[in-house]
Protein backbone atom coordinates (compact mmCIF):
# COMPACT_ATOMS: atom_id res chain seq x y z
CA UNK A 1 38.02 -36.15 24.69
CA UNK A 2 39.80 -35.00 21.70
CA UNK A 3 42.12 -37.56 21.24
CA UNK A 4 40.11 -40.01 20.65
CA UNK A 5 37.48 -39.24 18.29
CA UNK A 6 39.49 -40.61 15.19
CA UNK A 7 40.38 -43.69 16.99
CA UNK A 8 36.36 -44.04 17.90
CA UNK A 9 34.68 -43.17 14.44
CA UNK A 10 32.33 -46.15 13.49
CA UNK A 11 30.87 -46.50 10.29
CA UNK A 12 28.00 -48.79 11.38
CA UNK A 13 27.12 -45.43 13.75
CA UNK A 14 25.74 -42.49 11.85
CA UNK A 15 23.10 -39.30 12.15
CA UNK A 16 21.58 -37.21 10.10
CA UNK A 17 21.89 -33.31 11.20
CA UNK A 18 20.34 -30.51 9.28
CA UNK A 19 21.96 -27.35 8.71
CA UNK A 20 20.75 -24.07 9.59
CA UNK A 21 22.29 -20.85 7.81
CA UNK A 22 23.57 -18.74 10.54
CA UNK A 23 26.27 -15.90 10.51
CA UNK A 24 29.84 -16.26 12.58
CA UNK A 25 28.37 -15.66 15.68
CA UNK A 26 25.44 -18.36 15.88
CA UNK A 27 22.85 -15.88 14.84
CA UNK A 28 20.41 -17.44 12.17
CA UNK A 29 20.85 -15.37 8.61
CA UNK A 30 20.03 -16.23 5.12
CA UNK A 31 23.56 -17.64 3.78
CA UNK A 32 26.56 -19.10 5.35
CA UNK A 33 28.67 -16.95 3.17
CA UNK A 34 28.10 -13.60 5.82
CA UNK A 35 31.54 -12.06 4.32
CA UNK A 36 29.81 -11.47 0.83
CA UNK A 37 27.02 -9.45 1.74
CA UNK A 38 25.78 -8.48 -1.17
CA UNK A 39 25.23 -11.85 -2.39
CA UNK A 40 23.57 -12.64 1.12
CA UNK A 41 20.79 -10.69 -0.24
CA UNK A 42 19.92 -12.48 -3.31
CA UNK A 43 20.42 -15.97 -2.09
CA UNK A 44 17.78 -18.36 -0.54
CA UNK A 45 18.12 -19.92 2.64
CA UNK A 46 18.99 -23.25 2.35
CA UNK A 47 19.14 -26.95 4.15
CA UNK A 48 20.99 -29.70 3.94
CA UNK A 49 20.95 -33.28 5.14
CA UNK A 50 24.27 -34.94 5.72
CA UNK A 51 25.23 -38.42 7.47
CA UNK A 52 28.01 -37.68 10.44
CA UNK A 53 29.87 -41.10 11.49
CA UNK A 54 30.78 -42.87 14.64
CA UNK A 55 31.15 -40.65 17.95
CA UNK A 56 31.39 -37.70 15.89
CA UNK A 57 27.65 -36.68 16.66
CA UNK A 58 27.89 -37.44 20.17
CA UNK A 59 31.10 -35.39 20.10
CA UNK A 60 28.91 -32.40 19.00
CA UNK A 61 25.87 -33.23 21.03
CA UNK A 62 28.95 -32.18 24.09
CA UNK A 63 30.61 -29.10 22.80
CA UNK A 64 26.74 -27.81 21.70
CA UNK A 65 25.51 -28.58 25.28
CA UNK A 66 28.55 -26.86 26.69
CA UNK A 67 28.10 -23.91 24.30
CA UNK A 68 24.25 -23.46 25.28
CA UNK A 69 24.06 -23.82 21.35
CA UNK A 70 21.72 -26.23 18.66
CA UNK A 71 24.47 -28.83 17.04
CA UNK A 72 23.44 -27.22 13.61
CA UNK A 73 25.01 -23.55 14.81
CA UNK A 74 28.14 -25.43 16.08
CA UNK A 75 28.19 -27.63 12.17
CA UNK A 76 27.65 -24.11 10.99
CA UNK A 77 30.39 -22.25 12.87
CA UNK A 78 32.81 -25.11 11.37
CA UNK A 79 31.75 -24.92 8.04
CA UNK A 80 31.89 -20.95 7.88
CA UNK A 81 35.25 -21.14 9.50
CA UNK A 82 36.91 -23.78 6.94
CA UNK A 83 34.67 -21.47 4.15
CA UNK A 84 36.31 -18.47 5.45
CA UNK A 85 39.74 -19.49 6.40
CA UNK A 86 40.73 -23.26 6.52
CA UNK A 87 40.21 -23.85 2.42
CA UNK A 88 41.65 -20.17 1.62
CA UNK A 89 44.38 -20.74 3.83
CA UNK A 90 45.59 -23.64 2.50
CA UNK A 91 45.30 -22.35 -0.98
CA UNK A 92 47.52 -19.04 0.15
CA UNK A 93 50.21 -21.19 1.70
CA UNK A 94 49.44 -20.17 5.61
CA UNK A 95 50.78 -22.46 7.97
CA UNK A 96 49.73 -22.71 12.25
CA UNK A 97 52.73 -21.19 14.12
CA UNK A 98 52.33 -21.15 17.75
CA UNK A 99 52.63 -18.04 20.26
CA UNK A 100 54.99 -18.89 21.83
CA UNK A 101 57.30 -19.80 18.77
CA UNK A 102 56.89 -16.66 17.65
CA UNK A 103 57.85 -14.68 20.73
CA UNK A 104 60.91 -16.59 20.36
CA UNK A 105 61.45 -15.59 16.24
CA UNK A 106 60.93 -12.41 17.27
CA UNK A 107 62.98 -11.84 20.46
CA UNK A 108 66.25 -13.08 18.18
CA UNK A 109 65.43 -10.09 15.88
CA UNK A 110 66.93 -6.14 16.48
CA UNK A 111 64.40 -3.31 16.75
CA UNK A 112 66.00 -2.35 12.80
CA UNK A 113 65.69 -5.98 11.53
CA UNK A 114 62.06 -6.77 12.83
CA UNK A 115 61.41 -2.98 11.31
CA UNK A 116 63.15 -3.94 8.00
CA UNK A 117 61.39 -7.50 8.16
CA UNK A 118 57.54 -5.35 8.78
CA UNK A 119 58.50 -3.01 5.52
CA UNK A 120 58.98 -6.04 3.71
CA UNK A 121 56.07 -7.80 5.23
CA UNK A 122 53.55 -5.09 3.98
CA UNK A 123 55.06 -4.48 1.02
CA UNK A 124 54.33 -8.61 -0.13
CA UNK A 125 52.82 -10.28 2.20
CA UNK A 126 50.45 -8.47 4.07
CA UNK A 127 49.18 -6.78 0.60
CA UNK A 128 48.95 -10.33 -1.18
CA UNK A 129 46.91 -11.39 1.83
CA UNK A 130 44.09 -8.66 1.17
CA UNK A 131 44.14 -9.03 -2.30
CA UNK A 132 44.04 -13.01 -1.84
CA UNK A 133 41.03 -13.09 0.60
CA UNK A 134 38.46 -10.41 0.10
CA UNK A 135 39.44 -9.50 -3.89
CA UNK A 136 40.49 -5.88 -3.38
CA UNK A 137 43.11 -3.57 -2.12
CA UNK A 138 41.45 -0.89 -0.38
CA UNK A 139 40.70 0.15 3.73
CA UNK A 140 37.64 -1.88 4.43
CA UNK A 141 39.29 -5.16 2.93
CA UNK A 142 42.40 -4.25 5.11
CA UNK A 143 39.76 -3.88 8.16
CA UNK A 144 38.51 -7.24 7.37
CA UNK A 145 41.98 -8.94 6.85
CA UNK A 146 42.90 -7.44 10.43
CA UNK A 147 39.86 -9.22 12.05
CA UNK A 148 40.61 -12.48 10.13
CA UNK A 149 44.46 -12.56 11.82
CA UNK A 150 43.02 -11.82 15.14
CA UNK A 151 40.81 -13.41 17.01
CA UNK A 152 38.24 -14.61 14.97
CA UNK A 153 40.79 -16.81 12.74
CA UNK A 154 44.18 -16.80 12.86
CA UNK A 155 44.38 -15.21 16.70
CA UNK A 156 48.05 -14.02 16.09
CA UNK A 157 46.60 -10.71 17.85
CA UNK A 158 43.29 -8.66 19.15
CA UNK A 159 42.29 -6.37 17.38
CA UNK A 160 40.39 -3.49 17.93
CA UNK A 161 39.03 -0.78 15.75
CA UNK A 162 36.85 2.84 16.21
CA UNK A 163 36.17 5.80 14.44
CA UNK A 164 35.06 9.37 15.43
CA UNK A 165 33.97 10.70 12.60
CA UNK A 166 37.27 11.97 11.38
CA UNK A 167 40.13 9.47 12.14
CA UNK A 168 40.11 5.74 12.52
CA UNK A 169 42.19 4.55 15.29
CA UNK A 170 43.26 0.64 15.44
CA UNK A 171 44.82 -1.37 17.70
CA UNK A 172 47.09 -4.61 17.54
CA UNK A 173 47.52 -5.97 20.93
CA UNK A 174 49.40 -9.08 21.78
CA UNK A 175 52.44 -10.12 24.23
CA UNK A 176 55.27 -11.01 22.49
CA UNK A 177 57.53 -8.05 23.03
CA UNK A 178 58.41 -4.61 20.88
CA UNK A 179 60.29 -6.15 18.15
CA UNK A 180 56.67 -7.55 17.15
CA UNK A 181 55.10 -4.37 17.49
CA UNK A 182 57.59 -2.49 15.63
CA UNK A 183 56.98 -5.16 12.77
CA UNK A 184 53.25 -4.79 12.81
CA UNK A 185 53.52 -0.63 12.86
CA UNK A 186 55.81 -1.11 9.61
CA UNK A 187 53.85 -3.49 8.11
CA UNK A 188 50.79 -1.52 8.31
CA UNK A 189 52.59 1.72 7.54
CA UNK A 190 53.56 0.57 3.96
CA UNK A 191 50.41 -0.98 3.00
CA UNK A 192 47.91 2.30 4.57
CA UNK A 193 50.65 4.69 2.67
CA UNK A 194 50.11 2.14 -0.37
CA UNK A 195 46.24 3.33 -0.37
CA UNK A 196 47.17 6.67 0.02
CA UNK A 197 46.04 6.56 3.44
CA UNK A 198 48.60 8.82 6.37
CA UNK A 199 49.11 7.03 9.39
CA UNK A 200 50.95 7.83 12.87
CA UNK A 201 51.77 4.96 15.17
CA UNK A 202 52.83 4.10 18.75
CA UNK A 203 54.09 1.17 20.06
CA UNK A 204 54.47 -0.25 23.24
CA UNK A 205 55.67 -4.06 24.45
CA UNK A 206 52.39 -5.82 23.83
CA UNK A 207 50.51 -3.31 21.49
CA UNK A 208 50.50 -0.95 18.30
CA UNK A 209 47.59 1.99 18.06
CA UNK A 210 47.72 3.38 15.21
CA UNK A 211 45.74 6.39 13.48
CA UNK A 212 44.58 7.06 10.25
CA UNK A 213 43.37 10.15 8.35
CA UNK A 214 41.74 9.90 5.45
């Protein structure tokens, strides 16, 4: 089906959709822009008209039917999405890499170069990445950055998060292997001692927990 929507676009075919504001999940909210919540407050709720071409509607008549969905939540999920991550992404320089050639990168590495390689990884990249996105250096803007790379963007990992109170425990899973796990436990190590922030970490094949005391 995918393959041959560019090749079917008409310009003589065309629909008008309107947009509902909704928030990354398909639930209806006041502003597309869900990561800036205090501005979510003081905007209005808006709507748009725009003109889709060729099969394209049709297209998103199937996914929305498959999804149980309206086709404005789908339109929505794709504009938050390229809001979010798509246009900032490009800006930052991120390019796709797949899983698999990354289990590959990463299986060429020693334990002490892919620990060297997180070190350095947290010390520029990781950091610039935070900074880059959400406009601060701190925990919760890490937090966010974490969810971004997993599975609701980037999907280079799952992540899960908790707290008790008294010490935040998160967790990287994935399955390429514990070179990539010692990278990720560095990486996060230098940027959470960066904030002033102590951390403990174990790793395994396919995950990193790590804990953090305030």
């Amino acid at each position: 089906m995918w393959d041959g929507i560019a090749s079917r676009l008409a310009p003589a075919n065309r629909s008008r959709v309107e947009l509902e504001p909704m928030t990354p999940d398909g639930t209806a909210t006041s502003s597309a822009l869900e990561n800036r919540r205090e501005e979510r407050e003081n905007l209005p709720s808006a709507s748009r008209t725009i003109r889709l071409e060729g099969d394209l509607d049709h297209v998103l008549e199937e996914i929305a039917e498959q999804e149980n969905q309206s086709v404005s939540l789908i339109m929505n999920k794709a504009l938050l999405r390229y809001i979010e991550w798509e246009y900032p992404a490009g800006r930052f320089g991120l390019i796709p890499v797949s899983t698999s050639v990354m289990r590959k990168l990463f299986e060429l590495l020693t334990i002490d170069q892919a620990r060297t390689f997180g070190r350095e990884a947290g010390a520029q990249f990781l950091s610039e990445f935070v900074n880059f996105w959400f406009k601060a250096l701190d925990f919760n803007a890490l937090l966010k950055a974490l969810e971004f790379l997993g599975d609701r963007y980037a999907r280079e990992f799952h992540f899960d998060q908790s707290f008790d109170g008294k010490v935040h425990t998160l967790i990287v899973k994935h399955d390429r292997g514990s070179a990539t796990s010692v990278y990720y436990a560095e990486a996060l190590k230098v940027l959470l001692d960066r904030l002033n922030l102590k951390a403990e970490t174990v790793e395994s094949d396919q995950q990193v927990t790590i804990t953090v005391h305030g």
